[in-house]
N, C-alpha and C. Protein backbone atom coordinates (compact mmCIF):
# COMPACT_ATOMS: atom_id res chain seq x y z
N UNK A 1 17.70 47.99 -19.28
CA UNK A 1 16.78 49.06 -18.97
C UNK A 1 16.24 48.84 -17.56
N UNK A 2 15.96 50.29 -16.82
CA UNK A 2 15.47 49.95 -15.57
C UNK A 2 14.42 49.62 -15.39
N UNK A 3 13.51 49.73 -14.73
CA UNK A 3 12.10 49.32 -14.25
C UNK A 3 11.65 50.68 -12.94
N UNK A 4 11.39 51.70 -13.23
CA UNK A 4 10.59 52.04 -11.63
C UNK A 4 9.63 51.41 -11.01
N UNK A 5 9.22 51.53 -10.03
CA UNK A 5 8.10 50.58 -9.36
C UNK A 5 6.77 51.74 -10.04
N UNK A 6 7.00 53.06 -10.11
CA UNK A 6 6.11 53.82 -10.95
C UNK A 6 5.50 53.07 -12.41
N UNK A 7 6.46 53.16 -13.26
CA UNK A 7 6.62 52.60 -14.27
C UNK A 7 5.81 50.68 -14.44
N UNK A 8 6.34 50.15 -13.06
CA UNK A 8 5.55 48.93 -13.39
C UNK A 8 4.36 49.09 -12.88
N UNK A 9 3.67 49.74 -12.27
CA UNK A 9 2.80 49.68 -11.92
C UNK A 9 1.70 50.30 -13.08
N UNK A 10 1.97 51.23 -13.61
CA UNK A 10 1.37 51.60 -15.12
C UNK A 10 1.37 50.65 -16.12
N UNK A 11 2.37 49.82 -16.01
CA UNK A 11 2.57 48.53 -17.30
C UNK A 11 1.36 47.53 -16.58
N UNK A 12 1.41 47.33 -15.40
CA UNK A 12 0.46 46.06 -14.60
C UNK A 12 -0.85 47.01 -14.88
N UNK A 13 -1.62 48.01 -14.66
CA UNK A 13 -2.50 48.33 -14.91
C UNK A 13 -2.67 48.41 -16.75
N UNK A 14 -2.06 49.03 -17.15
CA UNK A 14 -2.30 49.15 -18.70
C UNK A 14 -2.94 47.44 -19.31
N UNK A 15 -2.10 46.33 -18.74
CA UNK A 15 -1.71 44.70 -18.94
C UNK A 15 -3.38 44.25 -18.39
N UNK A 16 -3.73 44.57 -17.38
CA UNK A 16 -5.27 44.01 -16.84
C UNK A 16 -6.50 45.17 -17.41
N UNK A 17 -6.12 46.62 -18.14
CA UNK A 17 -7.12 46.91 -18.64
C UNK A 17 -7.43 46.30 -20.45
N UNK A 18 -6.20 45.60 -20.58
CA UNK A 18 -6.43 44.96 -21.54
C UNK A 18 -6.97 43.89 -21.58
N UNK A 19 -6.92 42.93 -20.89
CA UNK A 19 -7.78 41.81 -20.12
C UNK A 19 -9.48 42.41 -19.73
N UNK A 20 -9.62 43.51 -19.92
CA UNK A 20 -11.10 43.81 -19.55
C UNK A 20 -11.15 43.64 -17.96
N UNK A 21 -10.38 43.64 -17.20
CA UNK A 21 -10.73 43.34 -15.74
C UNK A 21 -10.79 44.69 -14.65
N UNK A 22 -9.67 45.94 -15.04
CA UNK A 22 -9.68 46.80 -14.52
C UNK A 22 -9.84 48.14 -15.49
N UNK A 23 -10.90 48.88 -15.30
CA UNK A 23 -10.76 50.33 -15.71
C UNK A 23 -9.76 51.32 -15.12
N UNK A 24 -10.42 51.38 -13.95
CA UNK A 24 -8.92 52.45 -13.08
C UNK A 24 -9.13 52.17 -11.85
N UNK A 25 -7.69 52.63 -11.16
CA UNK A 25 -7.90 52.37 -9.76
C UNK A 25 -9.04 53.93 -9.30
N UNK A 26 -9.64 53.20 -8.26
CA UNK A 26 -10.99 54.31 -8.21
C UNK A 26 -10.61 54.99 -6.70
N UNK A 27 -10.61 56.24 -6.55
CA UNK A 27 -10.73 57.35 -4.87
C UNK A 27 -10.84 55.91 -4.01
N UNK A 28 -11.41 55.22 -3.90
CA UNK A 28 -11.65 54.62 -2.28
C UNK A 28 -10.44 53.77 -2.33
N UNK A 29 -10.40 52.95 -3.35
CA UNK A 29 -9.34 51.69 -3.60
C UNK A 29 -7.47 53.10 -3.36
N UNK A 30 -7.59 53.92 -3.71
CA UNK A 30 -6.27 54.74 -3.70
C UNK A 30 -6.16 54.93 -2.50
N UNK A 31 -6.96 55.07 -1.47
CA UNK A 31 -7.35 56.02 -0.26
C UNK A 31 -6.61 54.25 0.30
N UNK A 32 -7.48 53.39 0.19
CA UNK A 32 -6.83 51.78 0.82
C UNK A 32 -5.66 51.72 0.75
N UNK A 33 -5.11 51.81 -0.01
CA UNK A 33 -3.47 51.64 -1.04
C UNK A 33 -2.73 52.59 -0.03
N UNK A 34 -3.24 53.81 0.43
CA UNK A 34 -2.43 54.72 0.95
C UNK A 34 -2.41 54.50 1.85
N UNK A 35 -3.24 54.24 3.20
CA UNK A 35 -2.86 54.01 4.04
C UNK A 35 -4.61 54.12 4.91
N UNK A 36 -5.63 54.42 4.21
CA UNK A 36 -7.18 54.78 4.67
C UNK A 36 -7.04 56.26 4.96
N UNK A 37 -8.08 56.72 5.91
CA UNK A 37 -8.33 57.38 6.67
C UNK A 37 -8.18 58.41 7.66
N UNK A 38 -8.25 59.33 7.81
CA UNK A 38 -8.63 60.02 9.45
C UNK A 38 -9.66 61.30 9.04
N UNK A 39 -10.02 61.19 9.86
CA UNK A 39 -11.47 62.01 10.28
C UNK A 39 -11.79 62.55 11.83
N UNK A 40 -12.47 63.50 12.50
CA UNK A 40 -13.01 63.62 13.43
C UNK A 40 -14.24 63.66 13.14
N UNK A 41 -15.35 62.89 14.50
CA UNK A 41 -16.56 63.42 14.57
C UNK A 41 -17.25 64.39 15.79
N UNK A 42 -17.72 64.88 15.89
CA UNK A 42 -18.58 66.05 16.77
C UNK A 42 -19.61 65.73 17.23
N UNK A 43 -20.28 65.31 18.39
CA UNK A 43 -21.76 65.61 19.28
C UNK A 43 -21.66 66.95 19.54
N UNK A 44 -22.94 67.99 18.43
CA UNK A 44 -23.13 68.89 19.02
C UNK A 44 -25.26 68.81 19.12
N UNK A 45 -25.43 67.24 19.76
CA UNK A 45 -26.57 67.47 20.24
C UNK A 45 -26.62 67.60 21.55
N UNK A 46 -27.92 67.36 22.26
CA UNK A 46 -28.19 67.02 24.06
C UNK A 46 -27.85 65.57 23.72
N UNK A 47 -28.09 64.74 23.35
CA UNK A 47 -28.37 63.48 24.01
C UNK A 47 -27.04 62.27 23.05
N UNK A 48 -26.72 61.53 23.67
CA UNK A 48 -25.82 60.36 23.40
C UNK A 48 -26.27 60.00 21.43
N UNK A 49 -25.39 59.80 21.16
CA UNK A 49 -25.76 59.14 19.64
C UNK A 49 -25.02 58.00 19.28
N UNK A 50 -26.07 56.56 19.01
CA UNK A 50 -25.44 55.53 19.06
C UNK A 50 -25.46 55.25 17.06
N UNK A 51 -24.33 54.84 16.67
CA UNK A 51 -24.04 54.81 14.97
C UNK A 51 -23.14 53.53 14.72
N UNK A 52 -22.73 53.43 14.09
CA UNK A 52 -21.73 52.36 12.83
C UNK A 52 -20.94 53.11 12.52
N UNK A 53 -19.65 52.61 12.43
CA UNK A 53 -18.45 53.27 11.94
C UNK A 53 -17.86 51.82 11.23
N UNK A 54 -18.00 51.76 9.93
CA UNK A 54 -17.43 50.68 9.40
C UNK A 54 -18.08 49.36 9.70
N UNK A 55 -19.51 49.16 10.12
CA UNK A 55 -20.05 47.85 10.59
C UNK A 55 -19.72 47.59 12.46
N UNK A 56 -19.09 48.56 12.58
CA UNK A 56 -18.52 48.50 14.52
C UNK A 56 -19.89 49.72 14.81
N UNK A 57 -20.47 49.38 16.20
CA UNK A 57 -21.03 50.13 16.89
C UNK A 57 -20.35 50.97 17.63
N UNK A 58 -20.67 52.66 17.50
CA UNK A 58 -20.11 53.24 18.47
C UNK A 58 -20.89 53.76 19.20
N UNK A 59 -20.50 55.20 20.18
CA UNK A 59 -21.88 55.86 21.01
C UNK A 59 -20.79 57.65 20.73
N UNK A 60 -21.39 58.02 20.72
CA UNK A 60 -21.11 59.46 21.29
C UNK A 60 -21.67 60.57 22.10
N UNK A 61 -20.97 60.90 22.97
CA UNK A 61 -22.08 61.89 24.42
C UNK A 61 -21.85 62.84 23.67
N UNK A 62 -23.07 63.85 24.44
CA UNK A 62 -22.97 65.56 23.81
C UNK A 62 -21.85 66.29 24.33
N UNK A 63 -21.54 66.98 23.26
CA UNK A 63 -20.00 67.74 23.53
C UNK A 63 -18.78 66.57 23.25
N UNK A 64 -19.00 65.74 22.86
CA UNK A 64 -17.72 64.93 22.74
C UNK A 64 -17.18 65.10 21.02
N UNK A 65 -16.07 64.65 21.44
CA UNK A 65 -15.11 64.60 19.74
C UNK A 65 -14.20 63.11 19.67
N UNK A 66 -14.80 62.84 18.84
CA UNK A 66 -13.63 61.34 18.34
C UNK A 66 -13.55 61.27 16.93
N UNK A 67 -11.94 61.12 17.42
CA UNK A 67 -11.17 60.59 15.76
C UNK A 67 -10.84 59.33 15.68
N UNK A 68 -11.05 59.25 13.99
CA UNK A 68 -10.89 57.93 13.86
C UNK A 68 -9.37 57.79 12.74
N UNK A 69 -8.78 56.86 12.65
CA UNK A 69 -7.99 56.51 11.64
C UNK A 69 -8.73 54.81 11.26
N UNK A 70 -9.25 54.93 9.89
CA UNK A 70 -9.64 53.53 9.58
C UNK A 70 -9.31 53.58 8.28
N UNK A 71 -8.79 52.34 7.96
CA UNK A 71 -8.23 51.52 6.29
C UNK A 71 -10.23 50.54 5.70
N UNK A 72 -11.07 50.92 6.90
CA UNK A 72 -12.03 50.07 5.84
C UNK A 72 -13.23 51.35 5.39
N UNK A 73 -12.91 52.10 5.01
CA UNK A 73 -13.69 53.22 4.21
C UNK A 73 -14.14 54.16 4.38
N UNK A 74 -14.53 53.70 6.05
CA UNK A 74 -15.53 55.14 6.78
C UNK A 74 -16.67 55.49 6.31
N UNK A 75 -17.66 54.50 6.52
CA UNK A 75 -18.64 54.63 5.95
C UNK A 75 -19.21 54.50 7.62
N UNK A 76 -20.06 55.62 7.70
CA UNK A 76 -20.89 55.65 9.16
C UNK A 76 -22.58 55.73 8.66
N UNK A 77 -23.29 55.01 9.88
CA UNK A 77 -24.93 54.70 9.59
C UNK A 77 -25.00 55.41 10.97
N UNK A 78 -26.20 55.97 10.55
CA UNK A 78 -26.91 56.54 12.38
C UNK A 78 -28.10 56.63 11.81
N UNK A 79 -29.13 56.91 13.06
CA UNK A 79 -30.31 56.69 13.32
C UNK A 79 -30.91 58.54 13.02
N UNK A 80 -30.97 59.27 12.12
CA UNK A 80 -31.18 60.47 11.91
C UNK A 80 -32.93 61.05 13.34
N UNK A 81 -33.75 59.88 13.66
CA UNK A 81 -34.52 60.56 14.71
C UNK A 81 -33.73 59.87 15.96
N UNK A 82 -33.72 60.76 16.56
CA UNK A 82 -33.54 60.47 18.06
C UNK A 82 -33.93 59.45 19.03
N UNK A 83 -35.40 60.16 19.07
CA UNK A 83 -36.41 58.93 19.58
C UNK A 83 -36.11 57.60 19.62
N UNK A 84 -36.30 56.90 20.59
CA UNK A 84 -36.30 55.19 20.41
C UNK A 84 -37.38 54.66 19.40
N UNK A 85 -38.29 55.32 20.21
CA UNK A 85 -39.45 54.68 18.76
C UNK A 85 -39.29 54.66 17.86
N UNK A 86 -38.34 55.63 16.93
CA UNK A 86 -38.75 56.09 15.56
C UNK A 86 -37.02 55.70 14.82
N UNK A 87 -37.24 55.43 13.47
CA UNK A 87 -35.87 55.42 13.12
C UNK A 87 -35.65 55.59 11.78
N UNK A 88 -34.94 56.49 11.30
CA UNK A 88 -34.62 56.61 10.04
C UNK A 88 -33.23 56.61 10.00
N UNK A 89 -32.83 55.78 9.11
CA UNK A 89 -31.70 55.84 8.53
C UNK A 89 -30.82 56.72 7.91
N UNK A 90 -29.30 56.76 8.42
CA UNK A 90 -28.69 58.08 7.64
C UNK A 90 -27.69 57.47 7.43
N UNK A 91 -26.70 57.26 6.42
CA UNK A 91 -25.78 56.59 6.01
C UNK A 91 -25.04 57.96 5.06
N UNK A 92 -23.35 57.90 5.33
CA UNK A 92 -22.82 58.58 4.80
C UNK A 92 -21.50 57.89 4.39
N UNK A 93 -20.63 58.36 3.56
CA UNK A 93 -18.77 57.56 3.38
C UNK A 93 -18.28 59.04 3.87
N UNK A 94 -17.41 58.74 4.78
CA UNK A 94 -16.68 60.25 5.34
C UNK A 94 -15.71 60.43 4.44
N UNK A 95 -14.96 61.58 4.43
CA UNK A 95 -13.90 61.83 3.62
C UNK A 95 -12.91 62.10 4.44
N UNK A 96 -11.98 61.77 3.55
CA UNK A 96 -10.61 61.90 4.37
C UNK A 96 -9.69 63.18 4.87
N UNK A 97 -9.62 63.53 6.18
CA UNK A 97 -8.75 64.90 6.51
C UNK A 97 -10.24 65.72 6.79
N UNK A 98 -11.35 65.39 7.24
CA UNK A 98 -12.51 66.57 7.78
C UNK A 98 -12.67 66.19 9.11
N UNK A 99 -13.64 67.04 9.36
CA UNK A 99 -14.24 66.77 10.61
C UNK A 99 -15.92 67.32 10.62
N UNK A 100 -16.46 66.28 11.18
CA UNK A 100 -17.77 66.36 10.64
C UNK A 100 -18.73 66.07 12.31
N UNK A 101 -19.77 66.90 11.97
CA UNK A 101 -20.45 66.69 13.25
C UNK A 101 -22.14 66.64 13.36
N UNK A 102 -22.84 65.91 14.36
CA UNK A 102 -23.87 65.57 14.34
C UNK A 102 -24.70 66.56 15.16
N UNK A 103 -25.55 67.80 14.34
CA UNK A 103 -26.36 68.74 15.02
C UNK A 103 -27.86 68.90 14.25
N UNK A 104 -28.58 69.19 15.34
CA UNK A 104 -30.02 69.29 14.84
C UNK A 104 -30.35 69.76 13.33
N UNK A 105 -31.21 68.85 12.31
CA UNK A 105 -31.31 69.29 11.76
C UNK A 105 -32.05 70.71 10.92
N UNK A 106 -32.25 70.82 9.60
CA UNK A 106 -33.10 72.56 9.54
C UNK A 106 -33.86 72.27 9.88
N UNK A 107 -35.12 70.94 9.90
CA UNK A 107 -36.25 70.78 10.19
C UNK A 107 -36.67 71.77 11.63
N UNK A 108 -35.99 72.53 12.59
CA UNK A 108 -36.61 72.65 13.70
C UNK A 108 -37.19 71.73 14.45
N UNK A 109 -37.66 70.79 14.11
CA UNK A 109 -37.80 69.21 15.20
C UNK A 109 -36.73 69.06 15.65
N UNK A 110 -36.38 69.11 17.37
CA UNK A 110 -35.57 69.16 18.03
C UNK A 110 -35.18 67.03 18.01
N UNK A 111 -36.02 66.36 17.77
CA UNK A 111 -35.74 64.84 17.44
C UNK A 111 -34.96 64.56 16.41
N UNK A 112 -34.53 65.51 14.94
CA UNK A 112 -33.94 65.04 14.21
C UNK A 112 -32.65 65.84 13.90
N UNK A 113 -31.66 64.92 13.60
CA UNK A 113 -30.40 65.01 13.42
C UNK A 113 -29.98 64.83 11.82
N UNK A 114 -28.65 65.96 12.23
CA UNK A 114 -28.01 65.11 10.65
C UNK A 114 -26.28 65.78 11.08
N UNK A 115 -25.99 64.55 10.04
CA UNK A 115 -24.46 65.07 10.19
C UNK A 115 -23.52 65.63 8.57
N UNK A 116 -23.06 66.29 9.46
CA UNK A 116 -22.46 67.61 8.25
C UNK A 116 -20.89 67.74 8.87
C-alpha cells in the first residue's frame, strides 16, 4: 500500500492528538508551514511613524508604502499618540494578502492614530 505525504501527515496528526499533545494545526502555525506572509503598510499621516514589525524597529515617512514578506507572524506595535510625550500602545497580527494603513484616528485629535 502507498503512503501520500497527505495521508501521512493526517496519520502523524491523528497519532499526537492521541497522545494529548496536539488539537489542530492552528491559522498562524499553517500560515508558518506555508511559507508566512506578505502585507503592505501605508503612512497616510503628516509625520514619520516609528513601530515593531515582528520585534524589529521600523520608521515610516508620510506618503510612504512598504511591504513586507515575513515567516515570523506579523505582529506590528506602534505608538497610537503621536506626541513624544505621550504613548499608548497599539498592537495588531496583520493578515496575510492586505494592505493596511496608518491614518488619523475618528477621535478628531489630530495626535492620534490608528491603523486599519
Amino acid at each position: 500500500m502507498t503512503m501520500t505525504v497527505g495521508t501521512a501527515l493526517v496519520n502523524n496528526q491523528n497519532i499526537l492528538q492521541n497522545f494529548g499533545l496536539v488539537e489542530e494545526i492552528d491559522e498562524q502555525s499553517a500560515e508558518i508551514i506555508s511559507g508566512g506572509k506578505k502585507f503592505t503598510i501605508v503612512n497616510n499621516t503628516p509625520k514619520d511613524i516609528y513601530y515593531t514589525m515582528d520585534d524589529a524597529v521600523e520608521v515610516i515617512n508620510p506618503g510612504q508604502t512598504q511591504s513586507f514578506d515575513t515567516d515570523f507572524g506579523g505582529t506590528i506595535g506602534f505608538d497610537k499618540d503621536i506626541r513624544q510625550e505621550n504613548i499608548i500602545v497599539g498592537r495588531k497580527i496583520l493578515k496575510d494578502g492586505r494592505t493596511y494603513q496608518f491614518k488619523p484616528d475618528a477621535s478628531g485629535d489630530p495626535n492620534m492614530i490608528e491603523l486599519v
